[in-house]
C-alpha atoms as a PDB file:
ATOM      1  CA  UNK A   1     -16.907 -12.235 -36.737  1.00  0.00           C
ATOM      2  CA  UNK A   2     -19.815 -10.759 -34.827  1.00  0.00           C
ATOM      3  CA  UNK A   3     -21.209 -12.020 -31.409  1.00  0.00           C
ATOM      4  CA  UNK A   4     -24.806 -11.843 -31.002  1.00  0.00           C
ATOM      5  CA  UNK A   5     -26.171 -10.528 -27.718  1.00  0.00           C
ATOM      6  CA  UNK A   6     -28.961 -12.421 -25.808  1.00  0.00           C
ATOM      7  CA  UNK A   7     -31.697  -9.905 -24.483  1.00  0.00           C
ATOM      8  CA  UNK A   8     -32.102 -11.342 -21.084  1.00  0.00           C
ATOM      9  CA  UNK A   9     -29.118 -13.503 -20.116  1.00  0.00           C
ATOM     10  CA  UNK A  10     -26.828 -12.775 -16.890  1.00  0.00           C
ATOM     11  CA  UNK A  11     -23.599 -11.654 -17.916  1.00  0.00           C
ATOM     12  CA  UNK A  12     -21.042 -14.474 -16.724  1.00  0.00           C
ATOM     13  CA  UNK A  13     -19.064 -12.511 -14.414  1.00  0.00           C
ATOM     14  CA  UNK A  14     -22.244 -10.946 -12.609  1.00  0.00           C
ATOM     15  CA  UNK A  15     -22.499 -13.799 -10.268  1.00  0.00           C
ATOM     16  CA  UNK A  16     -18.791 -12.547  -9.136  1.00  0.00           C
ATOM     17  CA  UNK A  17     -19.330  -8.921  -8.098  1.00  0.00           C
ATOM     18  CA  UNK A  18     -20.355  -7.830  -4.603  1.00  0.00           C
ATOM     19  CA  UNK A  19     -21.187  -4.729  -3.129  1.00  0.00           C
ATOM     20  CA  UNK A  20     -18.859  -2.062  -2.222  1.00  0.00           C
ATOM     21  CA  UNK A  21     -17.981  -1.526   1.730  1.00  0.00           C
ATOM     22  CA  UNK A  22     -19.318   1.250   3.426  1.00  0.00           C
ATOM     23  CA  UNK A  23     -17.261   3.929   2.583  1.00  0.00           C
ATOM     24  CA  UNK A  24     -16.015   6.288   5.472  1.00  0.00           C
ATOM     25  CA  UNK A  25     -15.424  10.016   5.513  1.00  0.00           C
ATOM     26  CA  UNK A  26     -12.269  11.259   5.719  1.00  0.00           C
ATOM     27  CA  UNK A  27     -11.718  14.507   7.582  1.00  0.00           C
ATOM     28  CA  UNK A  28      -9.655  16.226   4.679  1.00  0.00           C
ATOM     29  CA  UNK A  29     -11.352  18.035   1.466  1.00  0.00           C
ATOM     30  CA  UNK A  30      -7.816  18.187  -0.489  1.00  0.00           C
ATOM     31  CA  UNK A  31      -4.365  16.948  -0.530  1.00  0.00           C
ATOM     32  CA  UNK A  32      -2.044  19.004  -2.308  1.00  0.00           C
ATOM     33  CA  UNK A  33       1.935  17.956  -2.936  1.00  0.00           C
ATOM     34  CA  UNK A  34       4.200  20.477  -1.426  1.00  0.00           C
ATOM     35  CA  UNK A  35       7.139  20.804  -3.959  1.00  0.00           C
ATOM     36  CA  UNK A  36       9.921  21.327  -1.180  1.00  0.00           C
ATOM     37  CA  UNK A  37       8.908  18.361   0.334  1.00  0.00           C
ATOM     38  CA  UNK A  38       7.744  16.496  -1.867  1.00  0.00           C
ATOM     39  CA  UNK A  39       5.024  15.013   0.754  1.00  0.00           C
ATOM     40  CA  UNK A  40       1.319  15.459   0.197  1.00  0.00           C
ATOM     41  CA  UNK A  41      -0.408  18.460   2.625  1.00  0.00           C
ATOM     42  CA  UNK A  42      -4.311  17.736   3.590  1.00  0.00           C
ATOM     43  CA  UNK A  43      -6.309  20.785   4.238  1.00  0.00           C
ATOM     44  CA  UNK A  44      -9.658  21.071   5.263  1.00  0.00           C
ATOM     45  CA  UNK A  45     -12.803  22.101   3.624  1.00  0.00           C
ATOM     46  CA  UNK A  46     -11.951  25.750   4.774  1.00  0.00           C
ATOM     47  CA  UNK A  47      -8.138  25.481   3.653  1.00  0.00           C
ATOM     48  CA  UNK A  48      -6.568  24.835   6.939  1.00  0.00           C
ATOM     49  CA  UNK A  49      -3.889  22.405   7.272  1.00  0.00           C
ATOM     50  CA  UNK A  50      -4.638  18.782   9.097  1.00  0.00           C
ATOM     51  CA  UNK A  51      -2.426  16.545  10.489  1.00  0.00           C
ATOM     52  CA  UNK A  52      -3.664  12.888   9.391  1.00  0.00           C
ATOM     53  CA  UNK A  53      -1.192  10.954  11.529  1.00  0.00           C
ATOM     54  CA  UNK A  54       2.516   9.552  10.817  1.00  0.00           C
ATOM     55  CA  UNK A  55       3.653   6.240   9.626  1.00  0.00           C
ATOM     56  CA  UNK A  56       6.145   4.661  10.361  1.00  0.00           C
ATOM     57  CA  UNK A  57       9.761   3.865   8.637  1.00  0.00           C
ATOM     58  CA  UNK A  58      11.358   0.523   7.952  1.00  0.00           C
ATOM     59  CA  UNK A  59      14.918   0.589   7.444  1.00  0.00           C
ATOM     60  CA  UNK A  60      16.730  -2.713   6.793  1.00  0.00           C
ATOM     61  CA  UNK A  61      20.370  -4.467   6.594  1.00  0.00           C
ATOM     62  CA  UNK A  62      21.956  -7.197   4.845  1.00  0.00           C
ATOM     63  CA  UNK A  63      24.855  -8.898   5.450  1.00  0.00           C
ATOM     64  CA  UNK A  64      26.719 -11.660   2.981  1.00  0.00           C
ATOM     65  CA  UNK A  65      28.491 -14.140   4.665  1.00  0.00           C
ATOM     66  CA  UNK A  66      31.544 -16.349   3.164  1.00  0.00           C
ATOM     67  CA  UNK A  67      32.408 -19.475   5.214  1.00  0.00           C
ATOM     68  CA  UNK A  68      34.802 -21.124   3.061  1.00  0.00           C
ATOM     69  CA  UNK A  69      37.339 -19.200   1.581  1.00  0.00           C
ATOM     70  CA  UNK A  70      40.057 -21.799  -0.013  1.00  0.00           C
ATOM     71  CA  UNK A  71      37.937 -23.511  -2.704  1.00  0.00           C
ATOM     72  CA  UNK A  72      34.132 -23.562  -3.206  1.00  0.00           C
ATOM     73  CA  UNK A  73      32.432 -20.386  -1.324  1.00  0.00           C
ATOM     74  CA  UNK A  74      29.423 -21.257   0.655  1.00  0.00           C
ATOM     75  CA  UNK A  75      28.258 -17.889   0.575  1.00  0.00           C
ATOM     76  CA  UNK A  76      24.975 -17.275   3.183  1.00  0.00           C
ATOM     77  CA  UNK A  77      23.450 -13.594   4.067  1.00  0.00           C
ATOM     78  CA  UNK A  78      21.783 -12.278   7.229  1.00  0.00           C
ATOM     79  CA  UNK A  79      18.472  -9.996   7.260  1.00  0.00           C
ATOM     80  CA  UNK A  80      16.882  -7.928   9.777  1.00  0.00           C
ATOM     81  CA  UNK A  81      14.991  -4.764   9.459  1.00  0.00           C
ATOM     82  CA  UNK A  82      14.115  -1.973  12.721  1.00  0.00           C
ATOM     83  CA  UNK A  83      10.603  -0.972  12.377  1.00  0.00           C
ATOM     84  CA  UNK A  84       9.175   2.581  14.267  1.00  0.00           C
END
């Protein structure tokens, strides 16, 4: 089964797109993946290694809780996470 093509006609989805957002330069030229690390290393356009800032780490906890232990367990857990 062939679909014919109307010379012409708006493609459907056109009326969906919109432009791109302004794009901003970034002051690295390459990030490479140092094996011992396994982290990525940006250099500059002359090969000198950048710092492009830290991140932070999440590390989180949870805790079951059991508040009837004779017959039917209502079981319940706790959550929290440290953020820095």
């Amino acid at each position: 089964m062939s679909t014919a093509v109307e010379i012409g006609v708006r493609p459907w989805g056109a009326g969906r797109l919109a432009p791109y957002p302004t794009a901003t330069h970034r002051p690295h030229a390459s990030v490479v993946l140092d094996p011992g690390t396994q982290l990525g290393v940006y250099t500059d356009h002359v090969g000198t290694v950048i710092e492009m800032g830290k991140h932070g780490t999440s590390k989180g906890t949870e805790t079951n809780t059991v508040t009837n232990s004779d017959s039917q367990n209502d079981q319940g857990h706790d959550q929290d996470s440290q953020q820095d």
